[in-house]
N, C-alpha and C. Protein backbone atom coordinates (compact mmCIF):
# COMPACT_ATOMS: atom_id res chain seq x y z
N UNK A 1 -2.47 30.15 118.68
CA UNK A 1 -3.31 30.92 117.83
C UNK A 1 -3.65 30.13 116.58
N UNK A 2 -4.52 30.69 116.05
CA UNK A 2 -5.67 29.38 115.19
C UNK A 2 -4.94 30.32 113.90
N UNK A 3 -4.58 30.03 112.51
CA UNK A 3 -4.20 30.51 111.21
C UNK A 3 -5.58 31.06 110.36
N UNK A 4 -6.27 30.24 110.87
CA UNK A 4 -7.77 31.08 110.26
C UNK A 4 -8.14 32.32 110.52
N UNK A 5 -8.80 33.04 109.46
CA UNK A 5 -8.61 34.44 109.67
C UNK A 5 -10.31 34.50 110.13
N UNK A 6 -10.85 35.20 110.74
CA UNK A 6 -12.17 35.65 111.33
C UNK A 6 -12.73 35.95 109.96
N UNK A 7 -13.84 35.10 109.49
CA UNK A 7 -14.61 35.73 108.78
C UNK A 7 -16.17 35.93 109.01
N UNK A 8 -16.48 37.21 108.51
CA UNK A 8 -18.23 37.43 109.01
C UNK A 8 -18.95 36.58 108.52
N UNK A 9 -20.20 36.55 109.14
CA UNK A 9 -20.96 34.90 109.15
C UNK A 9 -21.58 34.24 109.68
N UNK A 10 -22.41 33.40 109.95
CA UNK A 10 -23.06 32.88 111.09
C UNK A 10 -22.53 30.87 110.49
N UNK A 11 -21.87 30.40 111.72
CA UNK A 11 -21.34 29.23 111.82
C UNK A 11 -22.82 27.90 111.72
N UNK A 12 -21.97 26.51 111.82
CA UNK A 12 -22.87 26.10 110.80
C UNK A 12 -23.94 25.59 112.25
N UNK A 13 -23.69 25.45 113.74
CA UNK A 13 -24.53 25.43 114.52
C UNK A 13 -25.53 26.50 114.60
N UNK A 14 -25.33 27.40 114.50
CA UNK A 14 -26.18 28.65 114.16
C UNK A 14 -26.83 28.62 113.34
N UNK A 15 -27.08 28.16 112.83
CA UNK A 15 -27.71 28.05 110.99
C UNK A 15 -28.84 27.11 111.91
N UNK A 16 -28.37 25.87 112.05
CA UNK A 16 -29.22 24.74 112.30
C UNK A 16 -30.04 25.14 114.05
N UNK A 17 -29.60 25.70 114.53
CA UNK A 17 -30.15 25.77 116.05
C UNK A 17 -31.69 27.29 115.00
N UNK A 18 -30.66 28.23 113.94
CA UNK A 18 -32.49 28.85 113.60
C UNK A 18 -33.30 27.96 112.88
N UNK A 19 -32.89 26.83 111.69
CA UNK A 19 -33.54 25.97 111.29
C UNK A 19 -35.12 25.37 111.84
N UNK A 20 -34.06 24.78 113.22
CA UNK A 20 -34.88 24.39 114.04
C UNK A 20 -36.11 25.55 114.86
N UNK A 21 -36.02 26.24 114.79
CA UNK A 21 -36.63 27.39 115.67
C UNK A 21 -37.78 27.59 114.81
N UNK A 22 -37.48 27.81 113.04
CA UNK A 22 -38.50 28.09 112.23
C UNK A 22 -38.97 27.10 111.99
N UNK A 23 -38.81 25.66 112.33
CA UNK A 23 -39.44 24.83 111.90
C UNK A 23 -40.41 24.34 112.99
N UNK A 24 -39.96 24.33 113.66
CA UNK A 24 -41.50 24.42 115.10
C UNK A 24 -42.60 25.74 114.94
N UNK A 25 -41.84 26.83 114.29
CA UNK A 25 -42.55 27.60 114.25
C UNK A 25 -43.95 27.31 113.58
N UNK A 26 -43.66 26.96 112.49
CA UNK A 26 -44.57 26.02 111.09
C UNK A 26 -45.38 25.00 111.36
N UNK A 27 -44.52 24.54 111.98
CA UNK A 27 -45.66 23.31 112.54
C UNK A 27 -46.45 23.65 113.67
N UNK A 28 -46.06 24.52 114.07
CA UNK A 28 -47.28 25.22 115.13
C UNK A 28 -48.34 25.93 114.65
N UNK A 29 -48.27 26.58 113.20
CA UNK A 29 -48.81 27.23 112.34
C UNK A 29 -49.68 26.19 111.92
N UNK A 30 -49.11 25.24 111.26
CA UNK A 30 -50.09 24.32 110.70
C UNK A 30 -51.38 23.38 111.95
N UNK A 31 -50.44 23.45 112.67
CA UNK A 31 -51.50 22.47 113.40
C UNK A 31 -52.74 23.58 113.88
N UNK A 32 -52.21 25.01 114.20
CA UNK A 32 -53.16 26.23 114.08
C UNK A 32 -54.61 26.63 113.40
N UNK A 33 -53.77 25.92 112.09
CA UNK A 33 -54.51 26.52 110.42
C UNK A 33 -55.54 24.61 110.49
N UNK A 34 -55.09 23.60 110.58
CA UNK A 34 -56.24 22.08 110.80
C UNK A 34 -57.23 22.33 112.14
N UNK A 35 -56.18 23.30 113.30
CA UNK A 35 -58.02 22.99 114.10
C UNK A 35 -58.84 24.44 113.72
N UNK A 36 -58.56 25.53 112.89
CA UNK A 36 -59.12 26.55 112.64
C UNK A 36 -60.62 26.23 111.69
N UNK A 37 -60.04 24.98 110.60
CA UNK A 37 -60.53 24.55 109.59
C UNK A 37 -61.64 23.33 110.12
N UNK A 38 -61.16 22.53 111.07
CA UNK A 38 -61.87 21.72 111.71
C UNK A 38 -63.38 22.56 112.64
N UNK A 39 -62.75 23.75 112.81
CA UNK A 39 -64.17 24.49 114.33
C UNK A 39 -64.90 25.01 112.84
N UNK A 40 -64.37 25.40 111.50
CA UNK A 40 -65.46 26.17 110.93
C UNK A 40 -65.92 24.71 110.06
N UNK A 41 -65.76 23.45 109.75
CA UNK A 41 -66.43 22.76 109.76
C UNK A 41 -67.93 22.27 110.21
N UNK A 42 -67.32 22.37 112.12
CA UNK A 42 -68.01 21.86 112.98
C UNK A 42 -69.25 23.22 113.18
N UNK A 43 -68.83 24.46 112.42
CA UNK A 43 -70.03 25.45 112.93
C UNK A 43 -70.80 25.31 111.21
N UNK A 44 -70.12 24.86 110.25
CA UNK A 44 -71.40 24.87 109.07
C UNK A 44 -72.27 24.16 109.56
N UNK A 45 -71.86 22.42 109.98
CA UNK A 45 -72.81 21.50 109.71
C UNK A 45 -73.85 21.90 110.86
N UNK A 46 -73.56 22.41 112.26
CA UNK A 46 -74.60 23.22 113.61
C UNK A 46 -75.56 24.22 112.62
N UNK A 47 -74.61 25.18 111.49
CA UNK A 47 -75.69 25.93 111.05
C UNK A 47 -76.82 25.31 109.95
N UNK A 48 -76.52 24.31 109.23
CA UNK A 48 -76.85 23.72 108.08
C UNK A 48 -78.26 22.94 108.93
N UNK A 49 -77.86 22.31 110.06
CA UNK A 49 -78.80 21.31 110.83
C UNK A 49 -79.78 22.16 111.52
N UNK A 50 -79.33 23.07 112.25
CA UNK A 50 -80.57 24.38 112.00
C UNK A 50 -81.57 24.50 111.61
N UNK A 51 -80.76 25.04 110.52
CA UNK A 51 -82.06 25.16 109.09
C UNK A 51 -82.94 23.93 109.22
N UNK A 52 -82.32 23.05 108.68
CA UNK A 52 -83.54 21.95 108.94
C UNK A 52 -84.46 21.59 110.20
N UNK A 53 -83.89 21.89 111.17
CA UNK A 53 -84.62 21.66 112.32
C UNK A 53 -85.94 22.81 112.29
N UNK A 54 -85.30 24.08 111.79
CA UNK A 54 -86.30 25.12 111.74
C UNK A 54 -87.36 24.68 110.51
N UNK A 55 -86.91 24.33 109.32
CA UNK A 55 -87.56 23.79 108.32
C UNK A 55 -89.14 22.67 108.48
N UNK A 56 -88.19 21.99 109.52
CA UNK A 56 -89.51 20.36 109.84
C UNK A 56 -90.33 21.50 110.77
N UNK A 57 -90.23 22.42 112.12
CA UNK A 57 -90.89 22.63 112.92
C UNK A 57 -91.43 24.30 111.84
N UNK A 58 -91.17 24.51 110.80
CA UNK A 58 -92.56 25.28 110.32
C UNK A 58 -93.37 24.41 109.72
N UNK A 59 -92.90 23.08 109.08
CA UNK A 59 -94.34 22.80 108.22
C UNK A 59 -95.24 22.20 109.56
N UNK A 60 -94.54 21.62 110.87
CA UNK A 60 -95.56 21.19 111.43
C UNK A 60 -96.41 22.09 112.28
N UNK A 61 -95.78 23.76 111.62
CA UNK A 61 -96.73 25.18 112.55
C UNK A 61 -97.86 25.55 111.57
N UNK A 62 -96.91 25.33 110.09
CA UNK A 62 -98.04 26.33 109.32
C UNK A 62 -99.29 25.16 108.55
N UNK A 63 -98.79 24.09 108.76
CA UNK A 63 -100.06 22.64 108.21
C UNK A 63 -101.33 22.90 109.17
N UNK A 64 -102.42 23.22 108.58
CA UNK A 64 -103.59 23.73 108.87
C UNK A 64 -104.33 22.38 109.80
N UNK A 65 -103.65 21.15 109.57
CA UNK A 65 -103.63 19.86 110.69
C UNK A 65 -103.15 19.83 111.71
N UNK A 66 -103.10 20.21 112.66
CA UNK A 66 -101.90 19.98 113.58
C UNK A 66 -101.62 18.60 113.93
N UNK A 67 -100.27 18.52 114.25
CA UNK A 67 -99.50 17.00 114.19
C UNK A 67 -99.82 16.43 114.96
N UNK A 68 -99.79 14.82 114.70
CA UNK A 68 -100.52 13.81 115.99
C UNK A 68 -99.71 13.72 117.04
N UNK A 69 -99.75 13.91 118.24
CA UNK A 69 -99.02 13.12 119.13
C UNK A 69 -98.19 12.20 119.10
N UNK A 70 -96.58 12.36 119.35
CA UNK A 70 -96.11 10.98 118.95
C UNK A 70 -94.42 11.44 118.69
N UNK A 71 -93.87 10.56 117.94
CA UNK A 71 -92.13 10.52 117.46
C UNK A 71 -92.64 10.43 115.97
N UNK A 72 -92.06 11.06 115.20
CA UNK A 72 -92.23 10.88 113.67
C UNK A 72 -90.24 11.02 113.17
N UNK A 73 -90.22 10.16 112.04
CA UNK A 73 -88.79 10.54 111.47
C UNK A 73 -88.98 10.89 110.28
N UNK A 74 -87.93 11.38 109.22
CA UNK A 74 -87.56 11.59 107.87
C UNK A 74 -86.18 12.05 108.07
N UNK A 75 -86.20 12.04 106.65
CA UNK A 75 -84.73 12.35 106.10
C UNK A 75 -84.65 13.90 104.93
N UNK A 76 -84.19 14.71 105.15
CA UNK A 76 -84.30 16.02 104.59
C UNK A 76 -83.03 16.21 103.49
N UNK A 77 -82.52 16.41 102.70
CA UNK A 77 -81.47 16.67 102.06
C UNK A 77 -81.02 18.48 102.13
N UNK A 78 -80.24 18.77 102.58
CA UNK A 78 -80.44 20.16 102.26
C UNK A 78 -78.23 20.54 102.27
N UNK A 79 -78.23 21.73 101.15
CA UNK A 79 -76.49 21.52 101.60
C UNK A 79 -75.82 20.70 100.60
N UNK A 80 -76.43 20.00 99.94
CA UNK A 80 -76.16 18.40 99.17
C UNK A 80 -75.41 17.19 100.49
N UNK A 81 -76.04 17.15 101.58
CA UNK A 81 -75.91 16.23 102.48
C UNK A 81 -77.31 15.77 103.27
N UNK A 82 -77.54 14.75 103.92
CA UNK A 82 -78.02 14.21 104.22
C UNK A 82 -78.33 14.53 105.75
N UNK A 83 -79.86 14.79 106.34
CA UNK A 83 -79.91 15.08 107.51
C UNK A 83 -80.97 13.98 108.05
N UNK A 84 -80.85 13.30 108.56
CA UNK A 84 -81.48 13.07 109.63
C UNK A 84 -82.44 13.51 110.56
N UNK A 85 -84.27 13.43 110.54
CA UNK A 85 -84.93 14.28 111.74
C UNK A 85 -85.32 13.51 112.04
N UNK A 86 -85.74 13.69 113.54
CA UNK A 86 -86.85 13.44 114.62
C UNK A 86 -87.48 14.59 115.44
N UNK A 87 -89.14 14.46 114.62
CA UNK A 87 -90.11 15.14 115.66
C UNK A 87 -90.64 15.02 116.55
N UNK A 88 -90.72 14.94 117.73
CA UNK A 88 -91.61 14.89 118.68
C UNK A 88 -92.76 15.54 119.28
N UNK A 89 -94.24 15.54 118.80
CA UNK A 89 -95.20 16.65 119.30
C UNK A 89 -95.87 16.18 120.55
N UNK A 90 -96.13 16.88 121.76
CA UNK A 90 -96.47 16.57 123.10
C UNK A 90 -97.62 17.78 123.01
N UNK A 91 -98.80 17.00 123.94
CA UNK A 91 -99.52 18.22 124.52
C UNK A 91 -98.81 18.94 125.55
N UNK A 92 -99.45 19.96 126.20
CA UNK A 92 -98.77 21.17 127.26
C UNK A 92 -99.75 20.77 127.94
N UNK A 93 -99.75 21.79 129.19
CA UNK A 93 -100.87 21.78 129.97
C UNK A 93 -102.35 21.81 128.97
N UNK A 94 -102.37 22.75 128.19
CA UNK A 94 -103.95 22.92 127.31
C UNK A 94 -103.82 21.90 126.16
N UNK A 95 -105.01 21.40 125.85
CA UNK A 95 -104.76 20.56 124.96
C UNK A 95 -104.52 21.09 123.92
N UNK A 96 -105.27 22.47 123.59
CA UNK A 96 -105.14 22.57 122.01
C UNK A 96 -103.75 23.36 121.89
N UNK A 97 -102.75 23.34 122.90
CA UNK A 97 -101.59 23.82 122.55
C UNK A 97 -100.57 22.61 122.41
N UNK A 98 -99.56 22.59 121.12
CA UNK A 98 -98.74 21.50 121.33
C UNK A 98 -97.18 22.00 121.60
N UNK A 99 -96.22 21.02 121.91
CA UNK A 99 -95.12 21.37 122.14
C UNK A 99 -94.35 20.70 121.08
N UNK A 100 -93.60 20.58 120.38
CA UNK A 100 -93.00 20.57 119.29
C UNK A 100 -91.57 20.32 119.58
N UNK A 101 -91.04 19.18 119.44
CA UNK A 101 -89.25 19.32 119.41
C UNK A 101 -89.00 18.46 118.46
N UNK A 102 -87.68 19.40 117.45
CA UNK A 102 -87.37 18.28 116.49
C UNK A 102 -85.55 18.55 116.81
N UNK A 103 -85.16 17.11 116.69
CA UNK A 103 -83.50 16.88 116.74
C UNK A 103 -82.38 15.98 115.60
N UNK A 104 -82.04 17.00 115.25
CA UNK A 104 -81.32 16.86 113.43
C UNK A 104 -79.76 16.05 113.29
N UNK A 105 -80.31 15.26 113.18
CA UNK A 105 -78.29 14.27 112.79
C UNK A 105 -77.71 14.22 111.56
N UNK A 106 -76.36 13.76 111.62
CA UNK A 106 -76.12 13.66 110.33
C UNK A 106 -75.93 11.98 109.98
N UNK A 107 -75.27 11.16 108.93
CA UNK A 107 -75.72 9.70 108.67
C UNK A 107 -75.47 9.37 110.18
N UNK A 108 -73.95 9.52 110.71
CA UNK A 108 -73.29 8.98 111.39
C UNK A 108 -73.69 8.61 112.84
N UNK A 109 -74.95 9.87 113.13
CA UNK A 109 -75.81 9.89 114.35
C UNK A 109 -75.75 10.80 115.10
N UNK A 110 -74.66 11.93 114.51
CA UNK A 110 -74.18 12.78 115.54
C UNK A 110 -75.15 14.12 115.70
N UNK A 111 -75.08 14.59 116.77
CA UNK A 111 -76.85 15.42 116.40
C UNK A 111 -76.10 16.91 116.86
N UNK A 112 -76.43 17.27 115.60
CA UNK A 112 -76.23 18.78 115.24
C UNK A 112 -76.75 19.91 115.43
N UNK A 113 -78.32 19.40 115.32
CA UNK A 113 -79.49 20.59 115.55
C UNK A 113 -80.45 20.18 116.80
N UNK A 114 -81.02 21.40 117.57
CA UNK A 114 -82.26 20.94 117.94
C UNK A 114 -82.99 22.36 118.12
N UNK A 115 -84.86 21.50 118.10
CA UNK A 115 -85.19 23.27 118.68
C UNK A 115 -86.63 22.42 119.17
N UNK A 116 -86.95 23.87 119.94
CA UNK A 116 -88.44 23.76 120.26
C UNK A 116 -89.05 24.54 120.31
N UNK A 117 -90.47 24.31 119.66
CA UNK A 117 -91.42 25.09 119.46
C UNK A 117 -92.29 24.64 119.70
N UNK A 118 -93.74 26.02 120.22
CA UNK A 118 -95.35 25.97 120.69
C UNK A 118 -96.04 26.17 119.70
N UNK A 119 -96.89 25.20 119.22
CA UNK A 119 -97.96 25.48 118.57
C UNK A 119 -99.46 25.97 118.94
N UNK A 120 -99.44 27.32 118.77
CA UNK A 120 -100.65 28.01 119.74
C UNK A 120 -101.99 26.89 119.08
N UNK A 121 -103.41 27.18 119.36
CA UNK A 121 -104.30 26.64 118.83
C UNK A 121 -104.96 27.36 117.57
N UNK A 122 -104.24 28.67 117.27
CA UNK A 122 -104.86 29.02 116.01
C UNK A 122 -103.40 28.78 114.88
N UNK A 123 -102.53 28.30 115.10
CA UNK A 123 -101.50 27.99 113.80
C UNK A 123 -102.25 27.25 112.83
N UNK A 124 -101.45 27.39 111.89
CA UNK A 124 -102.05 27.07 110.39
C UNK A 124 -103.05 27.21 110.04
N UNK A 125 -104.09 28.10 110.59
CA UNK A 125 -105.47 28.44 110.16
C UNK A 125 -105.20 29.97 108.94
């Protein structure tokens, strides 16, 4: 028989076996809380590039010119970042209808936005 008297308590493996338990817990938390922060990243800059994509394809609906045939680029600032466009206007079957696609990057090249739009033959009048 052991001289030690039973005292209430949790021993010192016990301690360290919950240690461990809450500490995976946390780090499962955290790595949780970096890709939570990473997807609402990745959905501003989709919504931000948007906008601009929608932005280039009204001025080339409501410009009382309609756009030449062809690839055109610029650079838009919007957000306080830097976007990247490319327009592309194609005829359709009718001539006086055009087809319109513009596709929005950011410096790095990575392309965020796109859209397409018809320019009937009475836009921008």
């Amino acid at each position: 028989m052991s001289n030690r008297a039973k005292s209430p308590g949790f021993t010192l493996i016990e301690v360290l076996v919950a240690m461990l338990v809450f500490g995976l817990a946390a780090l499962a938390l955290i790595r949780l809380q970096g890709a939570g922060i990473r997807g609402t990243a990745a959905v501003d800059s989709a919504t931000v590039a948007q906008i601009v994509a929608r932005n280039v394809a009204v001025e080339a609906m409501t410009d009382p010119r309609p756009p030449a045939a062809g690839r055109s680029e610029g650079v838009e600032v919007n957000a306080g970042r830097r976007w990247r466009w490319v327009r592309e206007v194609r005829p359709t079957g009718n001539a006086s209808i055009l087809r319109i696609d513009v596709r929005v990057a950011d410096p790095s090249g990575t392309t965020w936005g796109r859209l397409m739009v018809v320019r009937p033959p009475d836009a921008g009048a």
